[in-house]
Structures are given as C-alpha cells and as structure tokens.
PDB file of N, CA and C in Angstrom:
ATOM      1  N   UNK A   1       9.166  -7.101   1.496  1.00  0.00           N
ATOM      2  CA  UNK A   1       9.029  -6.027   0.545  1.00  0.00           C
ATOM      3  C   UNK A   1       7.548  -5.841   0.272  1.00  0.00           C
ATOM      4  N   UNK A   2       7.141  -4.702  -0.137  1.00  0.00           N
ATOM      5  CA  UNK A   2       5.801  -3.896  -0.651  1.00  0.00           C
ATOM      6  C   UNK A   2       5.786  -3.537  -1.218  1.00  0.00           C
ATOM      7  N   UNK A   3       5.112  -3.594  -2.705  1.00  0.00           N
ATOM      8  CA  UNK A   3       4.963  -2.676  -3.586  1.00  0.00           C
ATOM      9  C   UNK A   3       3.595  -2.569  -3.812  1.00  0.00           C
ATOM     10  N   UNK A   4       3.356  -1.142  -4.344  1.00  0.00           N
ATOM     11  CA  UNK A   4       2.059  -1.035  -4.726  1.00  0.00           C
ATOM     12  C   UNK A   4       1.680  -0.322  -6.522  1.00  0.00           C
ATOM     13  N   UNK A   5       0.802  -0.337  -6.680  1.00  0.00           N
ATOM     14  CA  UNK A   5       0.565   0.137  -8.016  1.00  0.00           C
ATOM     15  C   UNK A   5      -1.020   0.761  -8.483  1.00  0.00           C
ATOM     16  N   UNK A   6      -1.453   1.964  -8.871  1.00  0.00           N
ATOM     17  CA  UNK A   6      -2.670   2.412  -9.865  1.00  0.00           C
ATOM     18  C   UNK A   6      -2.669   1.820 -10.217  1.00  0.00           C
ATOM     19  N   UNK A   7      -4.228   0.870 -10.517  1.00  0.00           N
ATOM     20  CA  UNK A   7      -4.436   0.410 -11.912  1.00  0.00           C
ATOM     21  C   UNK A   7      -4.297   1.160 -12.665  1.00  0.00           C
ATOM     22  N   UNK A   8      -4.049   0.515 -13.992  1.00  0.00           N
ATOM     23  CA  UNK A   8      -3.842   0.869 -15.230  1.00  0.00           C
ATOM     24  C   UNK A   8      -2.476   1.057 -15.417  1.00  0.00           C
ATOM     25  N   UNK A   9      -1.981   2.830 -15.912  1.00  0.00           N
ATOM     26  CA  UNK A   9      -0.508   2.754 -16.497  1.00  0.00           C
ATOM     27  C   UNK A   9       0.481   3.545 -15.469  1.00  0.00           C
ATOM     28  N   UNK A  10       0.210   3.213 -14.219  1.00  0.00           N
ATOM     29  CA  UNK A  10       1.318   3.613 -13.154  1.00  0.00           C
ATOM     30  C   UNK A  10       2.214   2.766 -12.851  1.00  0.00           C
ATOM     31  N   UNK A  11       3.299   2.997 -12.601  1.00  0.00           N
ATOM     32  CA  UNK A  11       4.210   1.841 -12.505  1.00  0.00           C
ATOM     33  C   UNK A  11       4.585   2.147 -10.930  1.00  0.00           C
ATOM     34  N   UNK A  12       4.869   0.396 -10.952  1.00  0.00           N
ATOM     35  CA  UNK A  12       5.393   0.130  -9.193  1.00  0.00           C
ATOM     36  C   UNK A  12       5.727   0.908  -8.381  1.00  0.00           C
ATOM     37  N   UNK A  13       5.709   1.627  -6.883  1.00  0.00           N
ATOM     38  CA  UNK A  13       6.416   1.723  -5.855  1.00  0.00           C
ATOM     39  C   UNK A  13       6.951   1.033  -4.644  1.00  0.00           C
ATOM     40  N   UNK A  14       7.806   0.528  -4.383  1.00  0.00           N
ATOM     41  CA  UNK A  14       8.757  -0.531  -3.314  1.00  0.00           C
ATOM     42  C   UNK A  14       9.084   0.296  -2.347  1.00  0.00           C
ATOM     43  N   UNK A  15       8.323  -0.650  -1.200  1.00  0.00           N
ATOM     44  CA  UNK A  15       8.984  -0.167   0.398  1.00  0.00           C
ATOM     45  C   UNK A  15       9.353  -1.515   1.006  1.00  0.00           C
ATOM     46  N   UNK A  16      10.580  -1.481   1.581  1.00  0.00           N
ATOM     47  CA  UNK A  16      11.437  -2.108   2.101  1.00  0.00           C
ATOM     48  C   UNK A  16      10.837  -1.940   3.813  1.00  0.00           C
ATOM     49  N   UNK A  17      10.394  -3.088   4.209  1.00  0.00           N
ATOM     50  CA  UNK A  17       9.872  -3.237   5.830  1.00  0.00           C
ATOM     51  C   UNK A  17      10.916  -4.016   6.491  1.00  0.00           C
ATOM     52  N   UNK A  18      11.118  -3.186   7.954  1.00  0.00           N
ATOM     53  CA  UNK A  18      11.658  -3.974   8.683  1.00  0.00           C
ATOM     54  C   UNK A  18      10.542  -5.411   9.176  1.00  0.00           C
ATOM     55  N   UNK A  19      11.421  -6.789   9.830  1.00  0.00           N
ATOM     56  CA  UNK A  19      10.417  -7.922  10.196  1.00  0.00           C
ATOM     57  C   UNK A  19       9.702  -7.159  11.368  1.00  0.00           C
ATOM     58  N   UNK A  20      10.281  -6.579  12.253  1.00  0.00           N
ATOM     59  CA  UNK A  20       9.408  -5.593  13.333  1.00  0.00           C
ATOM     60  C   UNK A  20       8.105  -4.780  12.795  1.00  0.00           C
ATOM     61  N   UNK A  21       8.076  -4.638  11.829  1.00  0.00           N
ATOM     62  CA  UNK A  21       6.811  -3.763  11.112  1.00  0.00           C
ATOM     63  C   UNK A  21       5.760  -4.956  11.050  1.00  0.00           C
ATOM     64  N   UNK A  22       4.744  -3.834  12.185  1.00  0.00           N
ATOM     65  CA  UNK A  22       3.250  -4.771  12.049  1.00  0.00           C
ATOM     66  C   UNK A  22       2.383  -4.534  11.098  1.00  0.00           C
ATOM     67  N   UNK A  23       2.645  -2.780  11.348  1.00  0.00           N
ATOM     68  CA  UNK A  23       1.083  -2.068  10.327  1.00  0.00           C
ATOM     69  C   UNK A  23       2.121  -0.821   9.662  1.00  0.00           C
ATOM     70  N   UNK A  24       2.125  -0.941   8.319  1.00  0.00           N
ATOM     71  CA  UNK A  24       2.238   0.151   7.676  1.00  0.00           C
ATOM     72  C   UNK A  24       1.311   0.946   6.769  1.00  0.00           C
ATOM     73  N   UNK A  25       1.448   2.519   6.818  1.00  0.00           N
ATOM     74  CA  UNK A  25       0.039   2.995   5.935  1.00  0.00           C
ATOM     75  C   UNK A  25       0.647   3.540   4.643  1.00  0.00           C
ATOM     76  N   UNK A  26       0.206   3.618   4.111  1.00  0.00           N
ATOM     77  CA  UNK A  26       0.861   4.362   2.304  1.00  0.00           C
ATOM     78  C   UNK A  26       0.052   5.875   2.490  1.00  0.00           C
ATOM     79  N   UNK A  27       0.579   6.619   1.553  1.00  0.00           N
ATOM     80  CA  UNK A  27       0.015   7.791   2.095  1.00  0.00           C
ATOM     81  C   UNK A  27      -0.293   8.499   1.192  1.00  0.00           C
ATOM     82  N   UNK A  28      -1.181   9.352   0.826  1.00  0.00           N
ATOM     83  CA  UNK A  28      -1.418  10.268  -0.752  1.00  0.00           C
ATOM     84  C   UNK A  28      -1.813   9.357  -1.595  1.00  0.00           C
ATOM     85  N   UNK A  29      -2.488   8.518  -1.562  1.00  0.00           N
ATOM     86  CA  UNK A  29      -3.343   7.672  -2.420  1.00  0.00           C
ATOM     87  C   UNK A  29      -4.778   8.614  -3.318  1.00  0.00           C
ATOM     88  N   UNK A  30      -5.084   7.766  -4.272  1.00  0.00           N
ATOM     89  CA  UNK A  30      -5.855   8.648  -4.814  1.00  0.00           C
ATOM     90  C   UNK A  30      -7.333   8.274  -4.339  1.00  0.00           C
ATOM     91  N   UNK A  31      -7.837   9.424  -4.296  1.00  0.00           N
ATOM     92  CA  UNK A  31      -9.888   8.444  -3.722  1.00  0.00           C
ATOM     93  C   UNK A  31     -10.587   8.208  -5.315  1.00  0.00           C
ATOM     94  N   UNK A  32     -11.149   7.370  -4.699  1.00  0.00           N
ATOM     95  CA  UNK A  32     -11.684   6.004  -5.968  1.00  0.00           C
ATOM     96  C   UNK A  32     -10.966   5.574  -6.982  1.00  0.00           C
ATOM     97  N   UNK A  33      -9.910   4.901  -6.525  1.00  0.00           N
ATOM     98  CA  UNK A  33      -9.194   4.886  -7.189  1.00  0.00           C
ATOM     99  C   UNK A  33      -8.584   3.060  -7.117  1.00  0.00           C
ATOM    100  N   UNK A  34      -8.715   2.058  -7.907  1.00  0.00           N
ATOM    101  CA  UNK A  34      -8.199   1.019  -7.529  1.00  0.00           C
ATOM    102  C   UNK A  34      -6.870   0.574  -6.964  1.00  0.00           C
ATOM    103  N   UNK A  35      -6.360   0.155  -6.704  1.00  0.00           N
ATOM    104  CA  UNK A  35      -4.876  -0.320  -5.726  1.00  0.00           C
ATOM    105  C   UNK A  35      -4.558  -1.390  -6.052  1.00  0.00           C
ATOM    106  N   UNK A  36      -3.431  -1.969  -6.290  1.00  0.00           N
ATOM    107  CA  UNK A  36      -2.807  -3.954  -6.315  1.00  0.00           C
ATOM    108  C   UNK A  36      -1.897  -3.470  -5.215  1.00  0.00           C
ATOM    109  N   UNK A  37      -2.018  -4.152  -3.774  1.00  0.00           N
ATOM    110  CA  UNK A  37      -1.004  -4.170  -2.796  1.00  0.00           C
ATOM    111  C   UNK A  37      -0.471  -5.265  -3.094  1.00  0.00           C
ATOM    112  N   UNK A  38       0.835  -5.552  -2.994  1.00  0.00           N
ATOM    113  CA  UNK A  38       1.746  -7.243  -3.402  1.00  0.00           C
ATOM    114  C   UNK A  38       2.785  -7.229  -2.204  1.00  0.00           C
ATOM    115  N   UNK A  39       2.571  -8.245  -1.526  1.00  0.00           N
ATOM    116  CA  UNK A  39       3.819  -8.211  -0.454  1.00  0.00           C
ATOM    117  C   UNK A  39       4.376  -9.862  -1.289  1.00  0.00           C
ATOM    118  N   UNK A  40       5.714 -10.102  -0.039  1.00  0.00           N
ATOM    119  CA  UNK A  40       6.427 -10.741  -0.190  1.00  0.00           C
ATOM    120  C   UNK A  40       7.214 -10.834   0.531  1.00  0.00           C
ATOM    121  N   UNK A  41       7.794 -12.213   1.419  1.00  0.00           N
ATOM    122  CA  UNK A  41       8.524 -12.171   2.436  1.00  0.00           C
ATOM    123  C   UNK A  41       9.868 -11.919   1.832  1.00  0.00           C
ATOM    124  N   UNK A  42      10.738 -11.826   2.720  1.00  0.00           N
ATOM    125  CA  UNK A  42      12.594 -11.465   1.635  1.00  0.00           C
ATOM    126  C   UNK A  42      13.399 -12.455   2.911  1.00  0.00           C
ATOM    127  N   UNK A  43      14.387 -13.694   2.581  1.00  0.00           N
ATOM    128  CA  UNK A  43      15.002 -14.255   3.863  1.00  0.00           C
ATOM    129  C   UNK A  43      16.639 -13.917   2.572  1.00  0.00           C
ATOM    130  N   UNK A  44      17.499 -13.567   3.483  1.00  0.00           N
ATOM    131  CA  UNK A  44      18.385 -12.989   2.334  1.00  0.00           C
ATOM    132  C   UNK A  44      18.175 -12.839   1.304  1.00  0.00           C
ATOM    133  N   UNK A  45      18.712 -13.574  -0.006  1.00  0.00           N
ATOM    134  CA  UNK A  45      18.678 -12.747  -1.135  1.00  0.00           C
ATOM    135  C   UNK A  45      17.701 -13.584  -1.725  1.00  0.00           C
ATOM    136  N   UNK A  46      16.837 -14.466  -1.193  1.00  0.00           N
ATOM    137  CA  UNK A  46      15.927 -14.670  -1.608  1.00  0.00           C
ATOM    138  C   UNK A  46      14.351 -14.079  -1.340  1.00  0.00           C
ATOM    139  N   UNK A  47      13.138 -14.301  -2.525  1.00  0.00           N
ATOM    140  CA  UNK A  47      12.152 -13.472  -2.562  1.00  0.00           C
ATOM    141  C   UNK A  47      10.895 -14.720  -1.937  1.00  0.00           C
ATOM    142  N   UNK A  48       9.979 -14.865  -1.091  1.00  0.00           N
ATOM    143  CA  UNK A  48       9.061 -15.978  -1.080  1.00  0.00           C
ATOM    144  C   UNK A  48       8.131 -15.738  -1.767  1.00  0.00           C
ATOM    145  N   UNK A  49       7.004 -16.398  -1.792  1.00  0.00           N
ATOM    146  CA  UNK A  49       5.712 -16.006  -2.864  1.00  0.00           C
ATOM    147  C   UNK A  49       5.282 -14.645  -2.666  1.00  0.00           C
ATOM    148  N   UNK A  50       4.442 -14.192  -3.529  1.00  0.00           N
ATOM    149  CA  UNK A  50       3.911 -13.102  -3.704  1.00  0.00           C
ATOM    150  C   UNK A  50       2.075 -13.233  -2.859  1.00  0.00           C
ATOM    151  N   UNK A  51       1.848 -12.597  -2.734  1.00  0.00           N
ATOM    152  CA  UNK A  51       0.378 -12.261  -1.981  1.00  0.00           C
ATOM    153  C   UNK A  51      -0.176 -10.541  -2.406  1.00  0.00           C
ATOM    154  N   UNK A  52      -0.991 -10.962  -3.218  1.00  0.00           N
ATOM    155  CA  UNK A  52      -1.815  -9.503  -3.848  1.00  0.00           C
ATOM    156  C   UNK A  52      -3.474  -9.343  -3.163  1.00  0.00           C
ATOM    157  N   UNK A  53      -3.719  -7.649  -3.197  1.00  0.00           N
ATOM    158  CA  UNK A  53      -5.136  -7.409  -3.194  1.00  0.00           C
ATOM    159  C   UNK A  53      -5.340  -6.386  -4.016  1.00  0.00           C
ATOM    160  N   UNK A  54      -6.290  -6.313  -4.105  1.00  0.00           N
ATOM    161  CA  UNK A  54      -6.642  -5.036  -5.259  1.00  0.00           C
ATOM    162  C   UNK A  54      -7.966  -4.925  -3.923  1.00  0.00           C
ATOM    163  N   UNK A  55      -7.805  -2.658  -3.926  1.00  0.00           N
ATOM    164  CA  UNK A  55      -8.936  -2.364  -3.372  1.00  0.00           C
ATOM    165  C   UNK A  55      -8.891  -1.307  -3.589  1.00  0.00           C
ATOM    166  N   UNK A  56     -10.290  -0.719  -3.860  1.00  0.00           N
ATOM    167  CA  UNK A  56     -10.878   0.273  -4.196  1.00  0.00           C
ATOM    168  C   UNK A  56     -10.392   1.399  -3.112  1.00  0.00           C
ATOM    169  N   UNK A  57      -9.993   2.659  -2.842  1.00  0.00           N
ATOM    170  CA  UNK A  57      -9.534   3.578  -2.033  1.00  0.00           C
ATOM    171  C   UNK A  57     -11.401   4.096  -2.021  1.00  0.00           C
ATOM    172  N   UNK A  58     -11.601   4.600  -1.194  1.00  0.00           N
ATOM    173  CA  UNK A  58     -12.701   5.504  -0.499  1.00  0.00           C
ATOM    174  C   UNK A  58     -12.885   7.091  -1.085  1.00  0.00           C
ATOM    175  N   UNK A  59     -13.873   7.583  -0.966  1.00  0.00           N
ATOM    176  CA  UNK A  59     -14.225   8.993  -1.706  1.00  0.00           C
ATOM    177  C   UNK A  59     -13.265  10.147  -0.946  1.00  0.00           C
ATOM    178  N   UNK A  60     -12.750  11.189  -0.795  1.00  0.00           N
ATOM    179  CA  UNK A  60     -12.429  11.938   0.259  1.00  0.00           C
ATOM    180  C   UNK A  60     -12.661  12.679   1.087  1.00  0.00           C
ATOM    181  N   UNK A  61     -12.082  13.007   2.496  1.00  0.00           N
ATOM    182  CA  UNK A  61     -12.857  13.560   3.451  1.00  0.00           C
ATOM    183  C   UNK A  61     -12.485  14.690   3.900  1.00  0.00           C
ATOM    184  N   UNK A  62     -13.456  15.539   4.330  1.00  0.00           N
ATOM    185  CA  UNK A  62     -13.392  16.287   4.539  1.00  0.00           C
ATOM    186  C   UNK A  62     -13.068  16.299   6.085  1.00  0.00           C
ATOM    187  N   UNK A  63     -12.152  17.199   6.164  1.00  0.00           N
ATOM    188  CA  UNK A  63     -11.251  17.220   8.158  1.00  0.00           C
ATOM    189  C   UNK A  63     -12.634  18.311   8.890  1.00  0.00           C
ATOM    190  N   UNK A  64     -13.006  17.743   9.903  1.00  0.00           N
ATOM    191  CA  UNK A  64     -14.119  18.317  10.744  1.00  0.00           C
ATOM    192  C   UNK A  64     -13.053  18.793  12.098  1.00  0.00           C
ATOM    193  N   UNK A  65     -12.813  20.235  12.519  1.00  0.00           N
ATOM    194  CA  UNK A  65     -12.648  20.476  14.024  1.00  0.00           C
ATOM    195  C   UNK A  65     -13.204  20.556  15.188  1.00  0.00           C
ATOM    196  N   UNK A  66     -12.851  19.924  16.189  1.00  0.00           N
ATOM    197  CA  UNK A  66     -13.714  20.220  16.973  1.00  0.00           C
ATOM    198  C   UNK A  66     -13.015  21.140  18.325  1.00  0.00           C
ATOM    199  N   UNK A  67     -13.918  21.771  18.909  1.00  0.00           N
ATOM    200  CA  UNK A  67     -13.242  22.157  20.143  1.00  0.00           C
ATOM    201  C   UNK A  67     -14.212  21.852  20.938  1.00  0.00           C
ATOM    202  N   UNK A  68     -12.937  21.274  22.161  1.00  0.00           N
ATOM    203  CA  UNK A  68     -13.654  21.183  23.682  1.00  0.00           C
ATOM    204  C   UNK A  68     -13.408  21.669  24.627  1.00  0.00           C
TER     205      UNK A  68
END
C-alpha cells in the first residue's frame, strides 16, 4: 500500500500496488509543495512497517515543442 499526503491539512490518499509494480508516479501534485510518501508492505491481512519521505515537489514547467 501507498499513501500520500500535503503537508499540513490534507488528508491521506491510498493506492493499492500490485507486488509486480516497480515504479509508480502520482500525478497532479502541487509545485512547491511538500509531500509525506508512506509505503508499507501488505502479506494478507497483515500491514509490515511503515517507511516515509517527505519531499519538496519542483517549481512548474513549462511543455517546450519541438519539431524535426
């Protein structure tokens, strides 16, 4: 399991990963904006420890086209 959270007064969102999932991305995040990612392994109905980061999201960008 994954959840993530805004600092401050946003409350949790939970995504359920398959064990096949290497890399997942979250999406519509806010820029400069802090993050607590918390995983946690799940073996049936049990939960294993928790593992957190907190990170700062990046300013936003602007999409450049190119043609070749």
């Amino acid at each position: 399991m994954c959840h993530f959270m805004l600092a401050g007064n946003s409350s949790p969102q939970s995504r359920y990963l398959d064990r096949s999932v290497l890399f997942h991305r979250i999406q519509d995040l806010n820029p400069k904006s802090t993050y607590t990612i918390t995983i946690c392994a799940l073996y049936g109905n049990s939960e294993g420890p928790e593992i957190s980061l907190s990170q700062l999201t990046g300013t936003e960008q602007k999409q450049e086209h190119s043609l070749f």
